[in-house]
PDB file of N, CA and C in Angstrom:
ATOM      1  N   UNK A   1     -17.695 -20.691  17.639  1.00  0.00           N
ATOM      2  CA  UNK A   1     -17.177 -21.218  16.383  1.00  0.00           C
ATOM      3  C   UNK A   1     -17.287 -20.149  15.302  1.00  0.00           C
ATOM      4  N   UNK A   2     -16.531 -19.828  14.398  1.00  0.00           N
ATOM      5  CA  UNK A   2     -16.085 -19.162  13.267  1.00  0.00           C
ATOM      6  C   UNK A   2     -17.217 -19.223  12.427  1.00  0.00           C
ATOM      7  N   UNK A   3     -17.403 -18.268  11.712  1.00  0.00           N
ATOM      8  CA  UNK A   3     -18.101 -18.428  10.381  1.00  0.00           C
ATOM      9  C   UNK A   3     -17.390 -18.942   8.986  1.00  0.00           C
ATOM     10  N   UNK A   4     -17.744 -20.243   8.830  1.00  0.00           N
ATOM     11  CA  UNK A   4     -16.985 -20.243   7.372  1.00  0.00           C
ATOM     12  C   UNK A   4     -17.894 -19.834   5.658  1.00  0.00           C
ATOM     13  N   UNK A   5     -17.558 -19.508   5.269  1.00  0.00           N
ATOM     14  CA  UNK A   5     -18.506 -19.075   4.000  1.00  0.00           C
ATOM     15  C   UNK A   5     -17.306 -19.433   2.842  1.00  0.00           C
ATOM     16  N   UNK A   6     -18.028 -19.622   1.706  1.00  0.00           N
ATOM     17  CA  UNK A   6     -17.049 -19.819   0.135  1.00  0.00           C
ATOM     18  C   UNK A   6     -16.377 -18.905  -0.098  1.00  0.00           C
ATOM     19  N   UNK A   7     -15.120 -19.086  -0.808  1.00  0.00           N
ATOM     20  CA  UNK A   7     -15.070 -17.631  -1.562  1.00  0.00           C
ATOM     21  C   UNK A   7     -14.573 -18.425  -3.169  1.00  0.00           C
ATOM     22  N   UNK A   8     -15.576 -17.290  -4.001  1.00  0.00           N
ATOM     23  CA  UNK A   8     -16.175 -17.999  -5.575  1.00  0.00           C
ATOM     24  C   UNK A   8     -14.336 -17.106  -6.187  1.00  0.00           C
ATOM     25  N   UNK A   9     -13.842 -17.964  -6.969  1.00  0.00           N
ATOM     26  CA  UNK A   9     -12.918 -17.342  -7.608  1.00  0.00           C
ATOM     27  C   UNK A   9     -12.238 -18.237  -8.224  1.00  0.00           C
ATOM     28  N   UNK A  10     -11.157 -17.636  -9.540  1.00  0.00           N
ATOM     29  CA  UNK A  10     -11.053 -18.273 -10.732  1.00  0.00           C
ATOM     30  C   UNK A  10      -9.470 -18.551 -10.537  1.00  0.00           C
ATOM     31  N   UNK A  11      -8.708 -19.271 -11.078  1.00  0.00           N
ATOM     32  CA  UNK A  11      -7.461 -20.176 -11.641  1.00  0.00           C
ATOM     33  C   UNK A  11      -6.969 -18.822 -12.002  1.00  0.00           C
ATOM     34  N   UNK A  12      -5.445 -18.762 -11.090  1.00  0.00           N
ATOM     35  CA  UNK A  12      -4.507 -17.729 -12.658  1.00  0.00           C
ATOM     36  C   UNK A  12      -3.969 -18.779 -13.374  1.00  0.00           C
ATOM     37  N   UNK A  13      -3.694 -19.998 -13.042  1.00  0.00           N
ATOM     38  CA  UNK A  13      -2.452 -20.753 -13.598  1.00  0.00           C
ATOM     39  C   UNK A  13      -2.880 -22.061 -13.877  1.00  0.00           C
ATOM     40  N   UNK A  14      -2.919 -23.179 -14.362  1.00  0.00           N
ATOM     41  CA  UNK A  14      -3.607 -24.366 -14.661  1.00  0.00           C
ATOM     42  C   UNK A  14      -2.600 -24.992 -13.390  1.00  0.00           C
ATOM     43  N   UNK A  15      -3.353 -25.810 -12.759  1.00  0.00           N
ATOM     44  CA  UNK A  15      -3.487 -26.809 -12.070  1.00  0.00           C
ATOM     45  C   UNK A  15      -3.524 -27.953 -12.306  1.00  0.00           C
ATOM     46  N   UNK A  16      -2.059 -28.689 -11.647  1.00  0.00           N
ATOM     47  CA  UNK A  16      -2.013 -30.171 -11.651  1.00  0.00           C
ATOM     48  C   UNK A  16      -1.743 -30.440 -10.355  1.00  0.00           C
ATOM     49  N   UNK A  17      -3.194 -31.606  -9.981  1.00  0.00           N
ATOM     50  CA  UNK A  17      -2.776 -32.236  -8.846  1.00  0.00           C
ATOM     51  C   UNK A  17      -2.261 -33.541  -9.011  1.00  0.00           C
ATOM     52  N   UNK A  18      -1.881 -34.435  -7.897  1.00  0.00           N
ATOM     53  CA  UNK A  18      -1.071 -34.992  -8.010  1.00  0.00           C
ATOM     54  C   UNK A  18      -1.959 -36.851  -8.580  1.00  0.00           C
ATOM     55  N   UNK A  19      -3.690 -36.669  -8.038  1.00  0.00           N
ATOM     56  CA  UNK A  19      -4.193 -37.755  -8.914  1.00  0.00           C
ATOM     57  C   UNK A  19      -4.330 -37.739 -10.055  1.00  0.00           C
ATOM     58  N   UNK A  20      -3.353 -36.883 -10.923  1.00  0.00           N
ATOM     59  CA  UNK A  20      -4.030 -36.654 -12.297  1.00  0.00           C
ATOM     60  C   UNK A  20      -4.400 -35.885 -12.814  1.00  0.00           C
ATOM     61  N   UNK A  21      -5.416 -35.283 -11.770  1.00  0.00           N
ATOM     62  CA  UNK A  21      -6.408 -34.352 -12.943  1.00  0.00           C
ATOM     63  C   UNK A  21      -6.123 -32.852 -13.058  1.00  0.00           C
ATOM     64  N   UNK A  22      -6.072 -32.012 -14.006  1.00  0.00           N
ATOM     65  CA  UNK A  22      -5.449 -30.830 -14.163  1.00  0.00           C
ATOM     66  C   UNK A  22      -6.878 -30.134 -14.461  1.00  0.00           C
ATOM     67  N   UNK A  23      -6.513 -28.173 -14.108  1.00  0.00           N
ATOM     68  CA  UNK A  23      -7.536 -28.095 -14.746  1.00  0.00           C
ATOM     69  C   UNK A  23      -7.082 -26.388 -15.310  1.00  0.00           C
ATOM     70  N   UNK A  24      -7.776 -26.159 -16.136  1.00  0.00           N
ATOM     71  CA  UNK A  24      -7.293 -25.046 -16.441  1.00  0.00           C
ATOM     72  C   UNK A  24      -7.127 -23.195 -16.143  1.00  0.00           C
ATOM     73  N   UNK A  25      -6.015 -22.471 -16.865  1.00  0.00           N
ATOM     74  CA  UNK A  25      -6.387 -21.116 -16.433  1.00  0.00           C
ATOM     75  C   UNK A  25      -7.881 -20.670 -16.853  1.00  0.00           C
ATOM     76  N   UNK A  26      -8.439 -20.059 -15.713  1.00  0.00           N
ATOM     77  CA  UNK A  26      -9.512 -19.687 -15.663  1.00  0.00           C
ATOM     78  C   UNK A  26     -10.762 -20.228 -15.197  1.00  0.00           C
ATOM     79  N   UNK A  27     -10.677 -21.271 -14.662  1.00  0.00           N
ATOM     80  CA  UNK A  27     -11.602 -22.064 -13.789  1.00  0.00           C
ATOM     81  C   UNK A  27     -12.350 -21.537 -12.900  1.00  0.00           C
ATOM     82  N   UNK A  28     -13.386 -21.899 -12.981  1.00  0.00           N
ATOM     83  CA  UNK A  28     -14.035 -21.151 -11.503  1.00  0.00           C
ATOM     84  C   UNK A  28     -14.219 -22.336 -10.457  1.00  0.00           C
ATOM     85  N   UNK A  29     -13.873 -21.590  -8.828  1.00  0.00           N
ATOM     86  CA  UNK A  29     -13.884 -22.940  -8.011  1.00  0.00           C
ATOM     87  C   UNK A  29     -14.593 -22.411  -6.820  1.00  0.00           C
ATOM     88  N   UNK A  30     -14.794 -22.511  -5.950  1.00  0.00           N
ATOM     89  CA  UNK A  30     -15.525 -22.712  -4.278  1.00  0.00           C
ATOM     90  C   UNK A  30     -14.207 -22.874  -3.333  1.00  0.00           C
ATOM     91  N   UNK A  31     -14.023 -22.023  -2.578  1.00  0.00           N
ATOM     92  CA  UNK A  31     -12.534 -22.397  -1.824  1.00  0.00           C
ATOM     93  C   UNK A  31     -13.131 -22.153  -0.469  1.00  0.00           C
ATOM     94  N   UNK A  32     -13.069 -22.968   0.443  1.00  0.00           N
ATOM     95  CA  UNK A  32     -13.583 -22.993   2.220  1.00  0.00           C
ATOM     96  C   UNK A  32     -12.667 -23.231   2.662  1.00  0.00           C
ATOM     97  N   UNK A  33     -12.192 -22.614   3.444  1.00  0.00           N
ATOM     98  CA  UNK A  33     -11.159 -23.046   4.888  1.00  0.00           C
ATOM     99  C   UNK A  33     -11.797 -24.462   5.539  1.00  0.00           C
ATOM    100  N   UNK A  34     -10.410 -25.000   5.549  1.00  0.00           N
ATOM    101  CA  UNK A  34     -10.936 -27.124   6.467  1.00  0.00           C
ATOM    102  C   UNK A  34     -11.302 -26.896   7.532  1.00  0.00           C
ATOM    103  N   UNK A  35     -12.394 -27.533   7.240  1.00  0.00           N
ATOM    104  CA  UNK A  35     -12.821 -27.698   8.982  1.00  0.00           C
ATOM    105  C   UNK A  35     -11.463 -28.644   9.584  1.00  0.00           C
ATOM    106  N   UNK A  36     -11.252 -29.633   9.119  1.00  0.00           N
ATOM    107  CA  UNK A  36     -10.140 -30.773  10.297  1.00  0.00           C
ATOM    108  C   UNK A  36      -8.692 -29.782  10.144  1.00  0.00           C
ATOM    109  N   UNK A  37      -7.792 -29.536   9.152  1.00  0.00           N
ATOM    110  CA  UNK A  37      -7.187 -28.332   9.474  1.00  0.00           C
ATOM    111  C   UNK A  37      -7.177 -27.079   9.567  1.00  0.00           C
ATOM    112  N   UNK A  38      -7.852 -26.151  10.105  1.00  0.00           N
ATOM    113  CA  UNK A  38      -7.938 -24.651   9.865  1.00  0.00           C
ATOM    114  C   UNK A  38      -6.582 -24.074   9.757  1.00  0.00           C
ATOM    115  N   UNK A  39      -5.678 -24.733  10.774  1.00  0.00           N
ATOM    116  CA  UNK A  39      -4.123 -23.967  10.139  1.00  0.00           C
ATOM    117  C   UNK A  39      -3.560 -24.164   8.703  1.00  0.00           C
ATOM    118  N   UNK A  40      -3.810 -25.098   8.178  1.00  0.00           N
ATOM    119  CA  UNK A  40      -3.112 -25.142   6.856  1.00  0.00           C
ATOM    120  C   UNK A  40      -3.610 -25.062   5.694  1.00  0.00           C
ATOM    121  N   UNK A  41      -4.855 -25.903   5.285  1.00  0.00           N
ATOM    122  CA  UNK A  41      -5.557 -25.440   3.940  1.00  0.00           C
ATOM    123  C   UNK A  41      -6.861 -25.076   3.826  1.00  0.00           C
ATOM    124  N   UNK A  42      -6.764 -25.140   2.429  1.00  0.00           N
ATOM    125  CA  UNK A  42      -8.135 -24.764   2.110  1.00  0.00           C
ATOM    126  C   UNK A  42      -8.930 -26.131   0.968  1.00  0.00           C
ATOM    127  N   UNK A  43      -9.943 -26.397   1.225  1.00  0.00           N
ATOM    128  CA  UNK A  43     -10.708 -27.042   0.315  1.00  0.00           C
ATOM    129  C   UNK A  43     -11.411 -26.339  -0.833  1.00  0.00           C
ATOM    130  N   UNK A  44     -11.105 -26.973  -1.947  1.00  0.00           N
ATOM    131  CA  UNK A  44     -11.561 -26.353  -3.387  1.00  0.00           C
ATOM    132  C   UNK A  44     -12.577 -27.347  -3.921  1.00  0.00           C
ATOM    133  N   UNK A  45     -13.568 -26.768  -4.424  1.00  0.00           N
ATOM    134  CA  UNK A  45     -14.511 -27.275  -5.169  1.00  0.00           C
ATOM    135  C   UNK A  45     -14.588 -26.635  -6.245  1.00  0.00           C
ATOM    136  N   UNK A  46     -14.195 -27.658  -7.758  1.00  0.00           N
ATOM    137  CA  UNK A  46     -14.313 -27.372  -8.828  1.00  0.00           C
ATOM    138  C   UNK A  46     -15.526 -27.490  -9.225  1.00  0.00           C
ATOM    139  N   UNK A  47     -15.816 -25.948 -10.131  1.00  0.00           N
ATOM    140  CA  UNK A  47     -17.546 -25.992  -9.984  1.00  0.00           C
ATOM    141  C   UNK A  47     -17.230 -26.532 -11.574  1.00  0.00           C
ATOM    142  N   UNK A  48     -16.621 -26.961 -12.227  1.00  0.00           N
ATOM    143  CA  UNK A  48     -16.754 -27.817 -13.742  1.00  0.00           C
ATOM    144  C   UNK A  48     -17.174 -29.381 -12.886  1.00  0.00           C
ATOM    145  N   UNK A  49     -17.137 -29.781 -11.653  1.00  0.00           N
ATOM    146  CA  UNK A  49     -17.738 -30.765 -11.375  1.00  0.00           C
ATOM    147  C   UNK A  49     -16.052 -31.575 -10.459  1.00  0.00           C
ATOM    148  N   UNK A  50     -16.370 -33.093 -10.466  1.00  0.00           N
ATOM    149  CA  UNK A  50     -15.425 -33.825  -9.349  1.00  0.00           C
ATOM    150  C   UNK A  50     -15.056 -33.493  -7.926  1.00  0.00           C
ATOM    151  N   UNK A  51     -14.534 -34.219  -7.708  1.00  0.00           N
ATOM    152  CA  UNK A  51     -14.102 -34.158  -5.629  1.00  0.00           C
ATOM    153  C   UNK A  51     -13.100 -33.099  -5.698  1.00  0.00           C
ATOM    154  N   UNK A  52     -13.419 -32.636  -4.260  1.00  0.00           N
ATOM    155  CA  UNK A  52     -12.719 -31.543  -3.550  1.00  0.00           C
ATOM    156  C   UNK A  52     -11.661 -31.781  -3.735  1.00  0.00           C
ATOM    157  N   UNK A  53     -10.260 -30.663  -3.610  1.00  0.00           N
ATOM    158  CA  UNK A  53      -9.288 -31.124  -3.667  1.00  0.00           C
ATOM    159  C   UNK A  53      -8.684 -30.163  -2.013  1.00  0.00           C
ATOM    160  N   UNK A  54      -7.308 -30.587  -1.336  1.00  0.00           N
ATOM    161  CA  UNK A  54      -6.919 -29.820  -0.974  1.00  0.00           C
ATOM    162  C   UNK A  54      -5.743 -28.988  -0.788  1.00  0.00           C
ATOM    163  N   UNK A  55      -5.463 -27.654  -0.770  1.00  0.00           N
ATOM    164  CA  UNK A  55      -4.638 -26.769  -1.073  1.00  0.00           C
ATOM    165  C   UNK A  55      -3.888 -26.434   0.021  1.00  0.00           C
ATOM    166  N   UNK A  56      -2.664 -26.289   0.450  1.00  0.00           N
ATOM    167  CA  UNK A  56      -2.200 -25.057   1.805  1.00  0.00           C
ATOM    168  C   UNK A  56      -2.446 -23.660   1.563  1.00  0.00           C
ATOM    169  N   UNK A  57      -2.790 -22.964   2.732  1.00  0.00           N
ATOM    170  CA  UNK A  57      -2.897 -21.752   2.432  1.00  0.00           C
ATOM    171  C   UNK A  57      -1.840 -21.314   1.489  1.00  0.00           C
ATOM    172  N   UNK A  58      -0.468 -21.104   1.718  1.00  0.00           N
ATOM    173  CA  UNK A  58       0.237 -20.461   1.176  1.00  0.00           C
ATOM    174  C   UNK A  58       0.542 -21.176  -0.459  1.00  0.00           C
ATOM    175  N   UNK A  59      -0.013 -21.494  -0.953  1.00  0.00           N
ATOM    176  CA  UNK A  59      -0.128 -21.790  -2.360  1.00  0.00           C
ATOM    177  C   UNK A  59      -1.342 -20.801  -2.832  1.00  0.00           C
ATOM    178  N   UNK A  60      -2.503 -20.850  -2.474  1.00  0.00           N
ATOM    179  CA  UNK A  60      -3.857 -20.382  -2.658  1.00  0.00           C
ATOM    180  C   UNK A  60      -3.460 -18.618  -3.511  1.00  0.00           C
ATOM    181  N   UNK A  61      -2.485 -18.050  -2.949  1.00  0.00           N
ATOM    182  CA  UNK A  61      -2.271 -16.771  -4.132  1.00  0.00           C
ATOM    183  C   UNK A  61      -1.773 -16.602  -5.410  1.00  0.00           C
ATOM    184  N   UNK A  62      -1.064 -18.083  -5.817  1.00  0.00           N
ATOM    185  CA  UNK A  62      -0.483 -18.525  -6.426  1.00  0.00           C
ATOM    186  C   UNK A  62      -1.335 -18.929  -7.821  1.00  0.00           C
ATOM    187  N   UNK A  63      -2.412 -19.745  -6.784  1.00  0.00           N
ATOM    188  CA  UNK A  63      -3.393 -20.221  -7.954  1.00  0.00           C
ATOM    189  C   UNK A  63      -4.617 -19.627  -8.151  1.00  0.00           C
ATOM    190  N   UNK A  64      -5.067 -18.547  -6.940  1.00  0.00           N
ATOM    191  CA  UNK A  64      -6.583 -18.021  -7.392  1.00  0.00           C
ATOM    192  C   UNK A  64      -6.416 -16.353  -7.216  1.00  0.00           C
ATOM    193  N   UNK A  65      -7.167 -15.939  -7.742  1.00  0.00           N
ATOM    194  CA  UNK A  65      -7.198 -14.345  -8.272  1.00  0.00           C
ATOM    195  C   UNK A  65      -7.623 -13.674  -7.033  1.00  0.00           C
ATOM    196  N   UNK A  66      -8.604 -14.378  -6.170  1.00  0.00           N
ATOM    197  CA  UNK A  66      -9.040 -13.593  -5.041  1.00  0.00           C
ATOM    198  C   UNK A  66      -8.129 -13.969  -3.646  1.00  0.00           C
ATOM    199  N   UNK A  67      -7.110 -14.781  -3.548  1.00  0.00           N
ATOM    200  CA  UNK A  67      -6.396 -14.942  -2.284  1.00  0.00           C
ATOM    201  C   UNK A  67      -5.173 -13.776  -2.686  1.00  0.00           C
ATOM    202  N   UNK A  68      -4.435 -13.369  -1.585  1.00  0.00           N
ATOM    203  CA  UNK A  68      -3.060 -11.969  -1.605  1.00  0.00           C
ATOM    204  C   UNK A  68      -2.102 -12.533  -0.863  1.00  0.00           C
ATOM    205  N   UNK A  69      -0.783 -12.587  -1.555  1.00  0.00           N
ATOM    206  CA  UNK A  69       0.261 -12.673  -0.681  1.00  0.00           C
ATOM    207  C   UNK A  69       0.436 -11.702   0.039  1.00  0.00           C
ATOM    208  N   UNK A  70       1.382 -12.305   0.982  1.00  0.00           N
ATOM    209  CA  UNK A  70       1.909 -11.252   1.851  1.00  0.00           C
ATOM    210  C   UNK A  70       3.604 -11.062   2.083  1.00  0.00           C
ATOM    211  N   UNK A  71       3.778  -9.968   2.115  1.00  0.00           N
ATOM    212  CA  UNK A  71       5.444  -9.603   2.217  1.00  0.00           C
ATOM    213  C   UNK A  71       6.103  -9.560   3.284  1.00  0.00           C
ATOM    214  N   UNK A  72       7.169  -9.680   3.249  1.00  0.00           N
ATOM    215  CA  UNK A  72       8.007  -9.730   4.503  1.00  0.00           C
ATOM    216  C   UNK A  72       7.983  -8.354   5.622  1.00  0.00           C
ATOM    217  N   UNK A  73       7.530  -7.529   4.953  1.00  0.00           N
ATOM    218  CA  UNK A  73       7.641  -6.128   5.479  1.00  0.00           C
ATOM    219  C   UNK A  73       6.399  -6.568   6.251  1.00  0.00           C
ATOM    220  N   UNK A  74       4.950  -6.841   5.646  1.00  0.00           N
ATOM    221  CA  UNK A  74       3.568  -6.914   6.072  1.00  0.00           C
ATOM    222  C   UNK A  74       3.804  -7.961   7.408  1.00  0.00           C
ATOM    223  N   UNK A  75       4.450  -9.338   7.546  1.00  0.00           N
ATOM    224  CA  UNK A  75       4.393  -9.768   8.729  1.00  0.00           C
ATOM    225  C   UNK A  75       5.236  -9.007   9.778  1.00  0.00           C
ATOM    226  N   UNK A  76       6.484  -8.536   9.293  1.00  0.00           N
ATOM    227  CA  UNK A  76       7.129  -7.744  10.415  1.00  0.00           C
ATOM    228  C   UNK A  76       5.926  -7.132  10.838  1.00  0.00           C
ATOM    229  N   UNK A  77       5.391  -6.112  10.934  1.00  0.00           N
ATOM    230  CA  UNK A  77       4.328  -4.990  11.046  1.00  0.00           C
ATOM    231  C   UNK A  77       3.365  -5.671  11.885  1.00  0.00           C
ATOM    232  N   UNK A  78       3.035  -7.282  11.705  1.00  0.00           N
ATOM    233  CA  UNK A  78       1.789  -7.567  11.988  1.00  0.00           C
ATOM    234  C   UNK A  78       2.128  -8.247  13.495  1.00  0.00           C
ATOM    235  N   UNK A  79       3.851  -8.492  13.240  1.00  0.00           N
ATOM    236  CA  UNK A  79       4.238  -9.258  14.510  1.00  0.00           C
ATOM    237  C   UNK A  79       4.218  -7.989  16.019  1.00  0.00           C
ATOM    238  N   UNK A  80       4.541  -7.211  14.952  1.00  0.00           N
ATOM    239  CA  UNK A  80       4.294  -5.462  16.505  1.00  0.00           C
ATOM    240  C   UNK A  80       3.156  -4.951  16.288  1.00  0.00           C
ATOM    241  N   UNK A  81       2.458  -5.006  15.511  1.00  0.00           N
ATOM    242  CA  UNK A  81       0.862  -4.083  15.582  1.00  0.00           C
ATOM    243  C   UNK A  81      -0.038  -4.714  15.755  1.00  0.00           C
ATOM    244  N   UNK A  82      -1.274  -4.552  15.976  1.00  0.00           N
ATOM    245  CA  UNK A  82      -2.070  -5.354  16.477  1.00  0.00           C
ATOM    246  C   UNK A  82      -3.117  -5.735  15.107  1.00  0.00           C
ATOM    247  N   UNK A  83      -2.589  -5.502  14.386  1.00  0.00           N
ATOM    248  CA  UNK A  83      -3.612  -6.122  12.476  1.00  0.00           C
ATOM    249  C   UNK A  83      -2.766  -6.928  12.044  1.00  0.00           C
ATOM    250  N   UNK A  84      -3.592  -7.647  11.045  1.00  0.00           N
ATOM    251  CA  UNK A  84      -2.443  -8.685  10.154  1.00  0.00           C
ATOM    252  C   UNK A  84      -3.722  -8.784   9.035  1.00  0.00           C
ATOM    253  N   UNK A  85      -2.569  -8.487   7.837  1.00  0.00           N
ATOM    254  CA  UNK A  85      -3.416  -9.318   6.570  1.00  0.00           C
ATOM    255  C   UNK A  85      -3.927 -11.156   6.679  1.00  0.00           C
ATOM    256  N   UNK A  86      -4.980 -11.100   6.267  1.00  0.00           N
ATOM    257  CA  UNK A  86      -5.535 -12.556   6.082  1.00  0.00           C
ATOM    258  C   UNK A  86      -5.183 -12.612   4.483  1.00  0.00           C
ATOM    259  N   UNK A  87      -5.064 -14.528   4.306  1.00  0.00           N
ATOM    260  CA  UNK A  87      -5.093 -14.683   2.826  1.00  0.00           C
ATOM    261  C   UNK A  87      -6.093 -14.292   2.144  1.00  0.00           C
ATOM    262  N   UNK A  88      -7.001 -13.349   2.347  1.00  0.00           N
ATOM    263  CA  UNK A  88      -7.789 -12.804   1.118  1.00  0.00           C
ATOM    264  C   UNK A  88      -8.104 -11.209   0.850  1.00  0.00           C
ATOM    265  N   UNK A  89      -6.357 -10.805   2.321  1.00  0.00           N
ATOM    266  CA  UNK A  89      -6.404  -9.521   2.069  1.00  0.00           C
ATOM    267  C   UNK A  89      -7.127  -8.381   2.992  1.00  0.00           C
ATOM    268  N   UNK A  90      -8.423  -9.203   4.012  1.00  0.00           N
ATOM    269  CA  UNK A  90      -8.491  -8.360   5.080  1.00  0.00           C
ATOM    270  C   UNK A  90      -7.854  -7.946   5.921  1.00  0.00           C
ATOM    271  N   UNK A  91      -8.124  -7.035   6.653  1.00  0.00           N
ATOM    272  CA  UNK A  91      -6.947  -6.535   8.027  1.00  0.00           C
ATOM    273  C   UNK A  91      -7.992  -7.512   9.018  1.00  0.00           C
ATOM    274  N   UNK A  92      -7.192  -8.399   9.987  1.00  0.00           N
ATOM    275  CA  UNK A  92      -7.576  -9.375  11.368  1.00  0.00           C
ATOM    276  C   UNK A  92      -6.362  -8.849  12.075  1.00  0.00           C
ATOM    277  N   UNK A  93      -7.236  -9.643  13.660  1.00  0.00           N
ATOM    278  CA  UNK A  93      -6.084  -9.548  14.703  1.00  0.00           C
ATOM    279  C   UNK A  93      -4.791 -10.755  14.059  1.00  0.00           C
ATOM    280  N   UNK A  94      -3.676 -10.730  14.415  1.00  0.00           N
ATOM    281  CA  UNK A  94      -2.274 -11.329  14.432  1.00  0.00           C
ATOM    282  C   UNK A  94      -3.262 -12.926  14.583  1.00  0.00           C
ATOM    283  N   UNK A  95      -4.182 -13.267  15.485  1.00  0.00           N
ATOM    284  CA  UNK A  95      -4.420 -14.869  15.764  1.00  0.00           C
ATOM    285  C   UNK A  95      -5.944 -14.976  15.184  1.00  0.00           C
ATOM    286  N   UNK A  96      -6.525 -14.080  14.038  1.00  0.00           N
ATOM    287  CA  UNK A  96      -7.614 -14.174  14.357  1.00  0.00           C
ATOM    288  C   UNK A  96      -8.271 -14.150  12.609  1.00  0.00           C
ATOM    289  N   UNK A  97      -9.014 -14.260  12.253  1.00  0.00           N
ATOM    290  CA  UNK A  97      -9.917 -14.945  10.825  1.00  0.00           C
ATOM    291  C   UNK A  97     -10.622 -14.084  10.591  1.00  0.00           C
ATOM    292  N   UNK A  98     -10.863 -14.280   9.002  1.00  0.00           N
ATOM    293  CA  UNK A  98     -11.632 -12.848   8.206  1.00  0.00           C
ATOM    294  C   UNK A  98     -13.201 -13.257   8.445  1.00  0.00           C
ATOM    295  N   UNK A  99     -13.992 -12.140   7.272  1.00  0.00           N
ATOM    296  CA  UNK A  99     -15.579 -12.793   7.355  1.00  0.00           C
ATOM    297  C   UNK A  99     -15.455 -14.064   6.624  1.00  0.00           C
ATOM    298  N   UNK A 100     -14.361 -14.714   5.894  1.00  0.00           N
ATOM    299  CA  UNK A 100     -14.681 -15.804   5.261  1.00  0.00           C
ATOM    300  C   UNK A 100     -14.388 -17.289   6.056  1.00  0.00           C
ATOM    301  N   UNK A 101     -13.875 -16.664   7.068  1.00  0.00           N
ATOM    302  CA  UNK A 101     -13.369 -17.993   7.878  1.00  0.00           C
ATOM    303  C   UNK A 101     -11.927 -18.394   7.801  1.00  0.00           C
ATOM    304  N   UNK A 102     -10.997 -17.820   6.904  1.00  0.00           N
ATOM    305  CA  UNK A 102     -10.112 -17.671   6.461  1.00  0.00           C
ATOM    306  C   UNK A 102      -8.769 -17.114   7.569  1.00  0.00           C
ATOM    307  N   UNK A 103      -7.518 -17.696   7.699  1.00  0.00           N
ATOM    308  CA  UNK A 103      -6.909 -16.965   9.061  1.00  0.00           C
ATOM    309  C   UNK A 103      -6.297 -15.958   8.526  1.00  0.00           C
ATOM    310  N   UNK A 104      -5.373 -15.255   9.183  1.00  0.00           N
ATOM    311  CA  UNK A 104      -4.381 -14.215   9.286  1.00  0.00           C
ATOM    312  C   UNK A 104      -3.136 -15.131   8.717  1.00  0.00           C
ATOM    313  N   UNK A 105      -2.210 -14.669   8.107  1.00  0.00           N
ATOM    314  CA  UNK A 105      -0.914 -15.069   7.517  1.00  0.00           C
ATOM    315  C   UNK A 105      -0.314 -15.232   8.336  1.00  0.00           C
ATOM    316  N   UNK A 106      -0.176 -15.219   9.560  1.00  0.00           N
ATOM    317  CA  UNK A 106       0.359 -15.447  10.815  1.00  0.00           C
ATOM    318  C   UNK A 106       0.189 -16.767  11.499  1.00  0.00           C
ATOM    319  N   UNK A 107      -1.040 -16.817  11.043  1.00  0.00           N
ATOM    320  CA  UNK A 107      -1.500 -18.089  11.386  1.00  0.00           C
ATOM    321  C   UNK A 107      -1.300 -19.409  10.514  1.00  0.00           C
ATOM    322  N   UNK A 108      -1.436 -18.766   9.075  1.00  0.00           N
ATOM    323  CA  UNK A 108      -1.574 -19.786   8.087  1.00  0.00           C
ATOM    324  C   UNK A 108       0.237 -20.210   7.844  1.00  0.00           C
ATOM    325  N   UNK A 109       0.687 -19.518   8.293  1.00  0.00           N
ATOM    326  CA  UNK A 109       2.428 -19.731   7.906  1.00  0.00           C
ATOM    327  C   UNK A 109       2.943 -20.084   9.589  1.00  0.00           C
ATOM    328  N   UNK A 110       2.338 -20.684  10.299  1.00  0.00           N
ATOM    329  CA  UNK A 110       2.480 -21.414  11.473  1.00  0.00           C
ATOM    330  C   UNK A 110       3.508 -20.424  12.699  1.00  0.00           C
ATOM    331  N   UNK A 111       3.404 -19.240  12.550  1.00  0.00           N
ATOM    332  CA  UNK A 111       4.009 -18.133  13.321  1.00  0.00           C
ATOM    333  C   UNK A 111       3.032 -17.816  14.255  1.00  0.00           C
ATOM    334  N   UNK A 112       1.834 -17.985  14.055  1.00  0.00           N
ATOM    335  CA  UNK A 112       1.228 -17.747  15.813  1.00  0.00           C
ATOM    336  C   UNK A 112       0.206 -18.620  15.807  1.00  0.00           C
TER     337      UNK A 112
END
């Protein structure tokens, strides 16, 4: 089994979810890869307090400073070489997860 660990990082953009509650640029939150989905999101814990919320990977660069998109050029590359960026920017194998527990963009965008 994987290691999952937090990764501590802040809001670029204010956040509205869909019960309501918004929160603002600059937030600091707790983001873990799901245990029940590892392919698709991530769980956020707002450290201003309330319940987890959850995110898909491919939103997560959108809204926090420490996740990285990835480009079309970067998956070509990752589909023939044997590295692939993960959403937080490490080099992993094409099927395989950073030190945060976090997958490869390959994985998280349902391509392998």
């Amino acid at each position: 089994m994987r290691q999952l660990t937090k990764m501590n990082t802040t809001s670029k953009n204010q956040i509205k979810l869909k019960d309501g509650r918004i929160f603002s640029t600059g937030e600091n939150f707790n983001v873990v890869p799901s245990i029940d989905r590892p392919d698709y999101g991530a769980l956020c814990f707002p450290l201003s307090g309330g319940a987890a919320f959850k995110i898909p990977y491919s939103r997560l660069p959108k809204l926090f400073t420490d996740f990285h998109s990835v480009t079309e050029e970067e998956l070509e590359e990752a589909v023939m070489d044997c590295y692939c960026p993960s959403i937080t920017g490490e080099d992993v194998e094409p099927d395989g997860h950073d030190s945060h527990g976090f997958p490869s963009w390959l994985i998280a965008l349902g391509m392998c």
